[in-house]
N, C-alpha and C. Protein backbone atom coordinates (compact mmCIF):
# COMPACT_ATOMS: atom_id res chain seq x y z
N UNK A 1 -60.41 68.59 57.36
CA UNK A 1 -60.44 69.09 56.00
C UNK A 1 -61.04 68.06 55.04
N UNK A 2 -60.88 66.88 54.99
CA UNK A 2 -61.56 65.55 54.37
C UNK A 2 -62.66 65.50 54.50
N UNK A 3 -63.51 65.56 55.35
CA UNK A 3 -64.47 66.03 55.68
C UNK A 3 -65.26 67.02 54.80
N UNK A 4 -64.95 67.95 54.81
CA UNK A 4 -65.54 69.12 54.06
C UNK A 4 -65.28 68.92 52.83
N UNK A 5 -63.90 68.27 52.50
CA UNK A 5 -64.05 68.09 51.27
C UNK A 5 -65.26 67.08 50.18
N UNK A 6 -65.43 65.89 51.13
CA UNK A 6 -66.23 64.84 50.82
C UNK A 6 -67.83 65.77 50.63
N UNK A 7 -68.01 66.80 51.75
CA UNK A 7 -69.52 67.23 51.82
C UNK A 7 -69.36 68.38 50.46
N UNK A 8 -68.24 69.02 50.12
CA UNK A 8 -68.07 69.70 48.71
C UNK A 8 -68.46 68.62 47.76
N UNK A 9 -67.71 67.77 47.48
CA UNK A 9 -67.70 66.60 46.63
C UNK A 9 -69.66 66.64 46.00
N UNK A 10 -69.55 66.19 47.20
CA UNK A 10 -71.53 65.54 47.24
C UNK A 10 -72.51 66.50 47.11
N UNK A 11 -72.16 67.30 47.86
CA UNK A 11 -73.15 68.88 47.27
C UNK A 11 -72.76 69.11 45.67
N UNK A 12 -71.75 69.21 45.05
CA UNK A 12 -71.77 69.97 43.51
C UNK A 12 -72.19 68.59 42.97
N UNK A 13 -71.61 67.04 43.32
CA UNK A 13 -72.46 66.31 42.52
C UNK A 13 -74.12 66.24 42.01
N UNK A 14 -74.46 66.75 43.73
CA UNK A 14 -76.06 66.77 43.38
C UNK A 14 -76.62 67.81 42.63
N UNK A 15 -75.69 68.85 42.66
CA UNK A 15 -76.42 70.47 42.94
C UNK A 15 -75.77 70.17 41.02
N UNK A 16 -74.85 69.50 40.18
CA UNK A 16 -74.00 69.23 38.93
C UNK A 16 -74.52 68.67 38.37
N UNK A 17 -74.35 67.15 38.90
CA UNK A 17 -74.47 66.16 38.31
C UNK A 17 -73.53 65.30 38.28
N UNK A 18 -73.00 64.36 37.60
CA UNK A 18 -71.66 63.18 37.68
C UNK A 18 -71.24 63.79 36.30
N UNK A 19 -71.28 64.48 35.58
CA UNK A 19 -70.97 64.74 34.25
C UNK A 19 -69.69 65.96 34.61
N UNK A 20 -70.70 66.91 35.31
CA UNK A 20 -69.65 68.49 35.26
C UNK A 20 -68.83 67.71 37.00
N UNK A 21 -68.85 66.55 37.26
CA UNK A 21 -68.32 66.44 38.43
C UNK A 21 -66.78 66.10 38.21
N UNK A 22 -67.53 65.07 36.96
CA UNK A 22 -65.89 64.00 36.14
C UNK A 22 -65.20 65.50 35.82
N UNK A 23 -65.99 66.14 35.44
CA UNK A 23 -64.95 67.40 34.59
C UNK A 23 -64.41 68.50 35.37
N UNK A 24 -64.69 68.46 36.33
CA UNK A 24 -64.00 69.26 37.54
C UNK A 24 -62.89 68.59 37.98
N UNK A 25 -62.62 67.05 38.06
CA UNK A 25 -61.95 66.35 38.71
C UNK A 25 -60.49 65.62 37.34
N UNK A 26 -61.04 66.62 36.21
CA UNK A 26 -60.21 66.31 34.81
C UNK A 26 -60.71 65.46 34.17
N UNK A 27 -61.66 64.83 34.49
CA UNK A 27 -62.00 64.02 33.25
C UNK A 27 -61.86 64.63 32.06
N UNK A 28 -62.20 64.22 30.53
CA UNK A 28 -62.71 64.73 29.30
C UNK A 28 -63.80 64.22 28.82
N UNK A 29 -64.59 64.68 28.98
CA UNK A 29 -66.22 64.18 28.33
C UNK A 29 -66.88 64.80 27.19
N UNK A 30 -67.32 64.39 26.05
CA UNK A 30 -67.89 65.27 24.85
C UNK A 30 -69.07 65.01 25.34
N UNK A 31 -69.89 65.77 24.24
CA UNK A 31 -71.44 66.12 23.95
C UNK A 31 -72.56 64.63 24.27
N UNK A 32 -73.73 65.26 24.93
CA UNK A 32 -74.55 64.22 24.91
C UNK A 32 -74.55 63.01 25.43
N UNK A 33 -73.77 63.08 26.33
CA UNK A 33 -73.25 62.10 27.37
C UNK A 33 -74.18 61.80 28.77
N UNK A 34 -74.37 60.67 29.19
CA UNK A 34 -74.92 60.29 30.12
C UNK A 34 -74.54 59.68 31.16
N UNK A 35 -73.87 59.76 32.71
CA UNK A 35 -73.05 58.79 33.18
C UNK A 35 -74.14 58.78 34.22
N UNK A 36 -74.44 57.83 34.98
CA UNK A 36 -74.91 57.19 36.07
C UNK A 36 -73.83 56.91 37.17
N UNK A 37 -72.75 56.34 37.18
CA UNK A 37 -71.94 55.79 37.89
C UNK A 37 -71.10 57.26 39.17
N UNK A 38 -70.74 56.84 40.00
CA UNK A 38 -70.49 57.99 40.86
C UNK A 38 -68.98 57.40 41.00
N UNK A 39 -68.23 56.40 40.21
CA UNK A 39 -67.31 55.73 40.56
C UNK A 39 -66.36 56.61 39.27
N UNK A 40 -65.59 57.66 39.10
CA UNK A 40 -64.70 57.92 38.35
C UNK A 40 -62.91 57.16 38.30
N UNK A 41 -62.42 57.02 39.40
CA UNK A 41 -61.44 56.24 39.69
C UNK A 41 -61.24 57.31 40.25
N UNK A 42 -59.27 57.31 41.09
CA UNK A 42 -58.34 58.13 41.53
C UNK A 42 -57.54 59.15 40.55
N UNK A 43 -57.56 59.00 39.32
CA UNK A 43 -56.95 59.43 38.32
C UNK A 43 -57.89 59.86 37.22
N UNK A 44 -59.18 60.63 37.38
CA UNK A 44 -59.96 60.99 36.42
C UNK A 44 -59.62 61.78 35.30
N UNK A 45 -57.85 62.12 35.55
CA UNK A 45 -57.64 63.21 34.50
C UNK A 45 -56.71 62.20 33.25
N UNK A 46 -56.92 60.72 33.53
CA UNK A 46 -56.25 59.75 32.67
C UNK A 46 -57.71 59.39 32.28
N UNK A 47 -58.90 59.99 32.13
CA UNK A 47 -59.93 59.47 31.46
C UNK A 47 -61.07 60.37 30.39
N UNK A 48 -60.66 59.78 29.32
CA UNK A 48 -61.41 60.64 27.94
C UNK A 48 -62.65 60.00 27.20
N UNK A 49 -63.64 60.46 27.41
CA UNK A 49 -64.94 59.98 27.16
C UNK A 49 -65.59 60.82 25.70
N UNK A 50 -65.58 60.23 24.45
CA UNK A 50 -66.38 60.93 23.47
C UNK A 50 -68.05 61.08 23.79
N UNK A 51 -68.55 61.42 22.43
CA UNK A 51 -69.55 61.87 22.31
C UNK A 51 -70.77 60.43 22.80
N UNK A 52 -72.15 60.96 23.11
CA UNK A 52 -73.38 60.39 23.31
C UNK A 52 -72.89 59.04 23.68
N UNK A 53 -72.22 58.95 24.87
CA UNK A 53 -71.61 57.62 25.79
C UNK A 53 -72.72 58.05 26.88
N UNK A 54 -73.41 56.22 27.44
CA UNK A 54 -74.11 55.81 28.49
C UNK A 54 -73.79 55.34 29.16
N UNK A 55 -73.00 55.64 29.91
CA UNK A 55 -72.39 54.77 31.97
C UNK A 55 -74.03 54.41 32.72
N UNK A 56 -74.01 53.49 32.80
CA UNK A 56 -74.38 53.17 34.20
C UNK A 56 -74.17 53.16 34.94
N UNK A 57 -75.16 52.78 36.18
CA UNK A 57 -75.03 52.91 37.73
C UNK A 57 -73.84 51.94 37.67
N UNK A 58 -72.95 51.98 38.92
CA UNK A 58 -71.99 51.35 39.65
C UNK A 58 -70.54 51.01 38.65
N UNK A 59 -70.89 51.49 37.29
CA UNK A 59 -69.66 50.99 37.01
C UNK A 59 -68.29 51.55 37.18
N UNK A 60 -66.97 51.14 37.44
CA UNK A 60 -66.36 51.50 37.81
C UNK A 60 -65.01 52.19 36.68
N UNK A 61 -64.30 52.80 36.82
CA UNK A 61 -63.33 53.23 35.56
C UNK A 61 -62.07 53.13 36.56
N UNK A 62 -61.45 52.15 36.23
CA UNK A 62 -60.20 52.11 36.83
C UNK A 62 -58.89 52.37 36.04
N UNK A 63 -57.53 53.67 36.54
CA UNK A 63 -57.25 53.99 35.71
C UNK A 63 -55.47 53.96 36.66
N UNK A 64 -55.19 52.51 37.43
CA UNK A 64 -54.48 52.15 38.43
C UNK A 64 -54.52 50.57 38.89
N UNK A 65 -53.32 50.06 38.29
CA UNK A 65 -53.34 48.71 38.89
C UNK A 65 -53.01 48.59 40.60
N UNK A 66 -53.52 48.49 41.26
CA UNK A 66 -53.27 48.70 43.39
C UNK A 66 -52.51 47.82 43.26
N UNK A 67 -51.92 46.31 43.17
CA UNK A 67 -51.75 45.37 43.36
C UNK A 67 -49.89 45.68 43.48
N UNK A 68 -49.46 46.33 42.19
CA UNK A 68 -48.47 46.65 42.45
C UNK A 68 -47.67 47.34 43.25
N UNK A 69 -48.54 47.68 44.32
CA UNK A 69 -47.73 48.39 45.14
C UNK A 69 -47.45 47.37 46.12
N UNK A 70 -48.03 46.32 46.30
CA UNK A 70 -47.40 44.37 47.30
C UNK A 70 -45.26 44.70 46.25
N UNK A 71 -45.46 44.89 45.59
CA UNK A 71 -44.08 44.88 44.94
C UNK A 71 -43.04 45.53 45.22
N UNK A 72 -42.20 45.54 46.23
CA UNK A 72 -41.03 46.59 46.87
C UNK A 72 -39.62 45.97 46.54
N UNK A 73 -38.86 46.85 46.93
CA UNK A 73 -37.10 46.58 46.84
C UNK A 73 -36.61 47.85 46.88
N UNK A 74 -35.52 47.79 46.97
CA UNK A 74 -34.88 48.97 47.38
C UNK A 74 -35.07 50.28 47.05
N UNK A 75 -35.89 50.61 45.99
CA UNK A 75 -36.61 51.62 45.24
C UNK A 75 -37.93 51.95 45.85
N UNK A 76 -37.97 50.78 46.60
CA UNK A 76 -39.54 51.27 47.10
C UNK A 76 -40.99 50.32 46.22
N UNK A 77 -41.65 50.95 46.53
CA UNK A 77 -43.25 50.49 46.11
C UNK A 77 -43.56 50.67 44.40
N UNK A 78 -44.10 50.14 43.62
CA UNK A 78 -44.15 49.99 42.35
C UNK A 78 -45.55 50.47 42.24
N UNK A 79 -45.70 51.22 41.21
CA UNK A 79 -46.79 51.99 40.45
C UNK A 79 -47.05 51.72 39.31
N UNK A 80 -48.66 51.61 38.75
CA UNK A 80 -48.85 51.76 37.05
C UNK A 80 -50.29 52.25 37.61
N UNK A 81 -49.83 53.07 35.89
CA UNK A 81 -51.00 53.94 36.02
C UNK A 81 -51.59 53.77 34.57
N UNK A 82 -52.51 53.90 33.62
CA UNK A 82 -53.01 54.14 32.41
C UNK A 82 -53.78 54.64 32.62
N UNK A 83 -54.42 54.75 31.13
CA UNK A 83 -55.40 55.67 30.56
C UNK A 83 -56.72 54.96 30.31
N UNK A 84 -57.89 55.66 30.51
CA UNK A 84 -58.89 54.77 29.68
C UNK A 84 -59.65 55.81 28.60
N UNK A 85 -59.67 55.02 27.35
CA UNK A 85 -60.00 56.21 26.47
C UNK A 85 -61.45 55.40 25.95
N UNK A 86 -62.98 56.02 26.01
CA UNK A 86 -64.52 56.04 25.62
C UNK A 86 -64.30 56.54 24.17
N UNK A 87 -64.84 55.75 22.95
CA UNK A 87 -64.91 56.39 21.94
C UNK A 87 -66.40 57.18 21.95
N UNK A 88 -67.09 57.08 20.90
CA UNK A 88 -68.27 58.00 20.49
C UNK A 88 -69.75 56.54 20.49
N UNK A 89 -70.89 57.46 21.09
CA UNK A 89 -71.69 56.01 20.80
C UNK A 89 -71.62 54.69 21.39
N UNK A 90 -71.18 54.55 22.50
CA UNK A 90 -70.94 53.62 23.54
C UNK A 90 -72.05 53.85 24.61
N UNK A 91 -72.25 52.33 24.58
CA UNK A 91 -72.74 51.75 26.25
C UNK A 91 -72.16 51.22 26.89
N UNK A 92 -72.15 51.71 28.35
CA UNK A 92 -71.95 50.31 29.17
C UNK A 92 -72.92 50.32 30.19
N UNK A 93 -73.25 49.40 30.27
CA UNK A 93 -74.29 48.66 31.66
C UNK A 93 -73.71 48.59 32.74
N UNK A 94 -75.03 48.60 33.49
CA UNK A 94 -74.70 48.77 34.98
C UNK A 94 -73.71 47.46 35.52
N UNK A 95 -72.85 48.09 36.68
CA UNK A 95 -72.21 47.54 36.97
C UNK A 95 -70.94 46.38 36.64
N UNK A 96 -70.31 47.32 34.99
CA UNK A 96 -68.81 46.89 34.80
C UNK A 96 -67.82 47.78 35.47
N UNK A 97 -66.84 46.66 35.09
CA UNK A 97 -65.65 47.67 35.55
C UNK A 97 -64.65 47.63 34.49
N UNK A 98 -64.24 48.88 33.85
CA UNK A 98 -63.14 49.37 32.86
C UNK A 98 -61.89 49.12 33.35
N UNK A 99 -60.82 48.50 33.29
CA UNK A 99 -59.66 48.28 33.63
C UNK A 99 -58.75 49.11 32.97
N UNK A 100 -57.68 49.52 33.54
CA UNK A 100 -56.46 50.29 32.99
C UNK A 100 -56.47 49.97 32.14
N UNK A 101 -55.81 50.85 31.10
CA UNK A 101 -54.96 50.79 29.65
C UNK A 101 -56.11 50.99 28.67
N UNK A 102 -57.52 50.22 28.95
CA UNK A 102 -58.60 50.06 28.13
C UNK A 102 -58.83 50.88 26.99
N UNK A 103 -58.66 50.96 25.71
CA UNK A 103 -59.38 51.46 24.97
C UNK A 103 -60.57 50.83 24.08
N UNK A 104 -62.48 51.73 24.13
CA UNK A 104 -63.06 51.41 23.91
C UNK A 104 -63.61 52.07 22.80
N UNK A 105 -63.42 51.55 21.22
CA UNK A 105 -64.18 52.05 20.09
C UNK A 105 -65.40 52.30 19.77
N UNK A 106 -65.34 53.54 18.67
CA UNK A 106 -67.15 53.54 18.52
C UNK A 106 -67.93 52.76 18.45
N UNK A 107 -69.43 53.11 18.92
CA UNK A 107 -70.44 52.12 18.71
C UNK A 107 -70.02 50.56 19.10
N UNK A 108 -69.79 50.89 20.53
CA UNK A 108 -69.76 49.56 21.53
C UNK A 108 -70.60 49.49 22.02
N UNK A 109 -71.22 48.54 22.73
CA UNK A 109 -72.28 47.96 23.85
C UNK A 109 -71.56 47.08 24.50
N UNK A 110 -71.54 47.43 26.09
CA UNK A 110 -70.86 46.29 27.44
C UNK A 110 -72.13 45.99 27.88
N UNK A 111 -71.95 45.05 27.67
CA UNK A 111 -73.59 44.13 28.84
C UNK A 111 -73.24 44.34 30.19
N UNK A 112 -74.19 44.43 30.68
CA UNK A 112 -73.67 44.78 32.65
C UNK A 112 -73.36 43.69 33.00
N UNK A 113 -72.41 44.22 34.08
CA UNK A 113 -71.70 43.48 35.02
C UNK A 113 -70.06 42.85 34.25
N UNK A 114 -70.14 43.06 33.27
CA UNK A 114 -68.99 42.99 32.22
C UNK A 114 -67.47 43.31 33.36
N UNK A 115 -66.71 42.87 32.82
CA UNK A 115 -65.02 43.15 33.38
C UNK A 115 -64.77 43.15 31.74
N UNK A 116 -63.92 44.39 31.37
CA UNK A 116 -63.50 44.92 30.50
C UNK A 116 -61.86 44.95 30.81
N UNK A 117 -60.98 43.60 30.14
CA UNK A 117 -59.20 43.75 30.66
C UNK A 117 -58.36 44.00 29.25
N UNK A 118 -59.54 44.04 27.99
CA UNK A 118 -58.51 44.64 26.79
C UNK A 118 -59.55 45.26 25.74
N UNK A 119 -58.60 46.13 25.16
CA UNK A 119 -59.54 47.60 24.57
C UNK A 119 -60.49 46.31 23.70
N UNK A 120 -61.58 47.07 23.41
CA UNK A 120 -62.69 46.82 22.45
C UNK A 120 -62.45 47.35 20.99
N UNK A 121 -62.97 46.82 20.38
CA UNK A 121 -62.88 47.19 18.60
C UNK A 121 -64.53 47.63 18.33
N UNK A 122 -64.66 49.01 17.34
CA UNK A 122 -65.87 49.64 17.14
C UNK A 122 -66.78 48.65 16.64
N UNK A 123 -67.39 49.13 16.74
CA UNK A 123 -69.15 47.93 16.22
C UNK A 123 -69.01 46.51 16.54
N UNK A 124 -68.86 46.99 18.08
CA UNK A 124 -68.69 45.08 18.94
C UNK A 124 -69.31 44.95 20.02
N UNK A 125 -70.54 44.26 20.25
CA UNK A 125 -71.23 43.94 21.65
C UNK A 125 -70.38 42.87 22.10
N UNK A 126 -70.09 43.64 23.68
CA UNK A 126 -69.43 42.28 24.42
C UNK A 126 -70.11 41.98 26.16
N UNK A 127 -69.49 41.07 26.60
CA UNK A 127 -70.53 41.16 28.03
C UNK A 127 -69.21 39.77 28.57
N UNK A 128 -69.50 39.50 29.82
CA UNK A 128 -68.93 38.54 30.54
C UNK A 128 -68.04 39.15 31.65
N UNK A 129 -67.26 38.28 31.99
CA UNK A 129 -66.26 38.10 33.38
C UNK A 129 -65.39 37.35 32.39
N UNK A 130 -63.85 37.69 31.88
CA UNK A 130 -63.81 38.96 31.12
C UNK A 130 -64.58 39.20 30.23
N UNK A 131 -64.72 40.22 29.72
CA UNK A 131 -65.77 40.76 28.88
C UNK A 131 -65.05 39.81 27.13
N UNK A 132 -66.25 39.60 26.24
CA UNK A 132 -65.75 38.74 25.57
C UNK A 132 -66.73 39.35 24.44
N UNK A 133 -66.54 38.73 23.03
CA UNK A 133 -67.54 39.60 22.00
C UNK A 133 -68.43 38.24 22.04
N UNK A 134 -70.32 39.00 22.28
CA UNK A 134 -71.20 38.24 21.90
C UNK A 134 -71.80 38.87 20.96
N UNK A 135 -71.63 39.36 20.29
CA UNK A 135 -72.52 40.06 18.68
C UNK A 135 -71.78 40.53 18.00
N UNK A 136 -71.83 40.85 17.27
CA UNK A 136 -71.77 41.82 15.68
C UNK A 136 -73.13 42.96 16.43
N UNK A 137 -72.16 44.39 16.36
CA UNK A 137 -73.09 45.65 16.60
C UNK A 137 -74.14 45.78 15.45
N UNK A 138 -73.74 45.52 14.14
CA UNK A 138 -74.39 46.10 13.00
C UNK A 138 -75.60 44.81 12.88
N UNK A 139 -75.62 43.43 13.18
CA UNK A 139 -76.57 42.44 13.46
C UNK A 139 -77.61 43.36 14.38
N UNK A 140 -77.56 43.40 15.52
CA UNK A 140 -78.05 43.80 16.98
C UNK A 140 -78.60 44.73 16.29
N UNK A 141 -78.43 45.80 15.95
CA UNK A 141 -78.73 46.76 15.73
C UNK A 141 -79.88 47.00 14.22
N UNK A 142 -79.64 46.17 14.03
CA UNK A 142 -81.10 45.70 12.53
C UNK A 142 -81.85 44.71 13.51
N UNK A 143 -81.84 43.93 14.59
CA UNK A 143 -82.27 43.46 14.89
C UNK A 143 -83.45 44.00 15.80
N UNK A 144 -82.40 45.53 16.66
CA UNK A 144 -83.23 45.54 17.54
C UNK A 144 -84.90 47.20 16.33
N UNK A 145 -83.57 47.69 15.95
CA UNK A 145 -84.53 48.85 14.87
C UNK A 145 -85.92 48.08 14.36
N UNK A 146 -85.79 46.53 13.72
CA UNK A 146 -87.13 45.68 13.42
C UNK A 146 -87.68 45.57 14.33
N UNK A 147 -87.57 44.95 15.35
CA UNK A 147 -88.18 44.27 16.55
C UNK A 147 -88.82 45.67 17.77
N UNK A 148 -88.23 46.82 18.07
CA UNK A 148 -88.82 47.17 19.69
C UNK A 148 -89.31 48.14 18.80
N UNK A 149 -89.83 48.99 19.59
CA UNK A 149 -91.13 49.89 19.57
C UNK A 149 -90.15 51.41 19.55
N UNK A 150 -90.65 52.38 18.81
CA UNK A 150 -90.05 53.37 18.23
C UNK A 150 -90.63 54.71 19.28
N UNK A 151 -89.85 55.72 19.14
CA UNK A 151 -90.33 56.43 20.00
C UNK A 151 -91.80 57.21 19.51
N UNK A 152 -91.76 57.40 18.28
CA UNK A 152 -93.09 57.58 17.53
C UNK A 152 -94.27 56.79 17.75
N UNK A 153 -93.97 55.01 18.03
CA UNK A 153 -94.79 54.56 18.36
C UNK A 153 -95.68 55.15 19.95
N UNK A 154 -95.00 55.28 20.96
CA UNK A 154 -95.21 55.83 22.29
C UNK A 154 -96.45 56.50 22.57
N UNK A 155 -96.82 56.30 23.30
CA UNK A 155 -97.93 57.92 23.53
C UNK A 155 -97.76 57.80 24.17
N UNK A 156 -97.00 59.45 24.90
CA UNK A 156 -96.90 60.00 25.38
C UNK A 156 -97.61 61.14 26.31
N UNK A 157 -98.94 60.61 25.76
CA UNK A 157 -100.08 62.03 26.46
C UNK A 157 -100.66 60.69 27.51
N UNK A 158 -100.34 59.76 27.53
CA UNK A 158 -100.85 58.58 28.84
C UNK A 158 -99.60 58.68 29.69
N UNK A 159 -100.00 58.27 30.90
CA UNK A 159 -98.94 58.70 32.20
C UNK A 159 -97.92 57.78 31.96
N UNK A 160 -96.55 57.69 32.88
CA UNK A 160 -95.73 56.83 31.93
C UNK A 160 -96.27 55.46 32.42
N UNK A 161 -96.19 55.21 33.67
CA UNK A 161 -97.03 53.50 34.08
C UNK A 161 -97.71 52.85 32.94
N UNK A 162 -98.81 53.40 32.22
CA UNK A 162 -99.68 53.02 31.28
C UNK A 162 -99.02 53.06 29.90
N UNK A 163 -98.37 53.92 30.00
CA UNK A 163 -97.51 54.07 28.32
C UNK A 163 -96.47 52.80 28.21
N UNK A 164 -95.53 52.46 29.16
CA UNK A 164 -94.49 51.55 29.55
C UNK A 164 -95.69 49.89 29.44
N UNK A 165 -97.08 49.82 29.95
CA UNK A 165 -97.91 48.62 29.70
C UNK A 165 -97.91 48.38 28.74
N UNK A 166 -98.48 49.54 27.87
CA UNK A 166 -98.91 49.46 26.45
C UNK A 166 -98.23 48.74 25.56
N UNK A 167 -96.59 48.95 25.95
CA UNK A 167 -95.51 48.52 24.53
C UNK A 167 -94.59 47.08 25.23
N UNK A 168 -95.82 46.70 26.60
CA UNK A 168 -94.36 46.00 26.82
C UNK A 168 -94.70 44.13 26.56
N UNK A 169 -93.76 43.75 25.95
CA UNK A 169 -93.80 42.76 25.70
C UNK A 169 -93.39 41.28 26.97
N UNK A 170 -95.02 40.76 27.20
CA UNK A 170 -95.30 39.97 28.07
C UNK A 170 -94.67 38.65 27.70
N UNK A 171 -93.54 38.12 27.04
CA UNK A 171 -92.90 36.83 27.21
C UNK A 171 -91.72 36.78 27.77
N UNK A 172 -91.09 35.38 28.52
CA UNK A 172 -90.32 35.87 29.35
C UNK A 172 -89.35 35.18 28.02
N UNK A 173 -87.83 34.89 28.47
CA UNK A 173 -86.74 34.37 27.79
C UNK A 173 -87.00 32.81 28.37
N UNK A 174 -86.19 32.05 26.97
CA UNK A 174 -86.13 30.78 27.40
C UNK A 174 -85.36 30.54 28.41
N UNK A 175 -85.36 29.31 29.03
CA UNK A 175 -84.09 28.73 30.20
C UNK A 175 -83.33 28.19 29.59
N UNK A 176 -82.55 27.81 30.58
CA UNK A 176 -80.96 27.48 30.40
C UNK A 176 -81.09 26.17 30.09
């Protein structure tokens, strides 16, 4: 029966998407949403995602500390479970992982590869192992509106290879 279930799983993901997949499995997801990640956790119905949120590939939403179950006595094996709540207008990059309890406010940005172990506050870029604040959103965000190339700028009637040459900026970053 596991079996079939896993080949259900993977057929409506493909034949869905990861969006109507989370929401079959209880997630809550609003409007305009984008997830990449195929990693929902065990408990997708402890996870509420607002509006025009970007998941990336691999990241993970964990909504279950495992560890506690090493913890026994006469009651048995120990459990925690939380919630993770996505506000509106959030990124996260490929390959973080959301930790229990997490709540993440509007207009966040997680730099990939981020570990996320306490909620975020709205209009805050953060990134690291734990995830830590490196910006002011409302800086970044005048920064980047001056600086990159607009979608108006684009042309779009050149294939994308040539369109993606056109705007892309040939310097690398300084070193360390």
């Amino acid at each position: 029966m596991r079996i079939y279930k896993k080949i259900f799983e993977r057929v409506y993901r493909a034949a869905f998407g990861n969006i109507k997949y989370a929401r079959l499995k209880g997630a809550k997801i609003g409007k305009g949403c984008r997830m990449f990640t195929t990693f929902i956790g065990s408990e997708p119905f402890l996870i509420t995602i607002g509006d025009n949120v970007h998941i990336g590939p691999g990241v993970k939403l964990i909504t279950h500390d495992g560890s506690t179950t090493l913890m026994t006595d006469g009651k048995g094996r120990r459990y925690s479970y939380q919630p993770i709540e996505i506000g509106n207008n959030v990124f996260i990059g490929v390959n973080c992982v959301i930790m229990p309890g997490v709540k993440i406010e509007d207009n966040v940005i997680v730099g990939a590869g981020s570990v996320v172990t306490k909620s975020l506050k709205a209009r805050s870029v953060v990134a690291g192992v734990p995830a830590r604040i490196i910006a002011n959103y409302d800086e970044l965000e005048k920064r980047m509106l001056d600086n990159l190339v607009g979608q108006q700028e684009l042309d779009f009637n050149l294939p994308y290879k040539e369109r993606v040459l056109k705007v892309t900026q040939f310097n690398f970053k300084p070193t360390l």
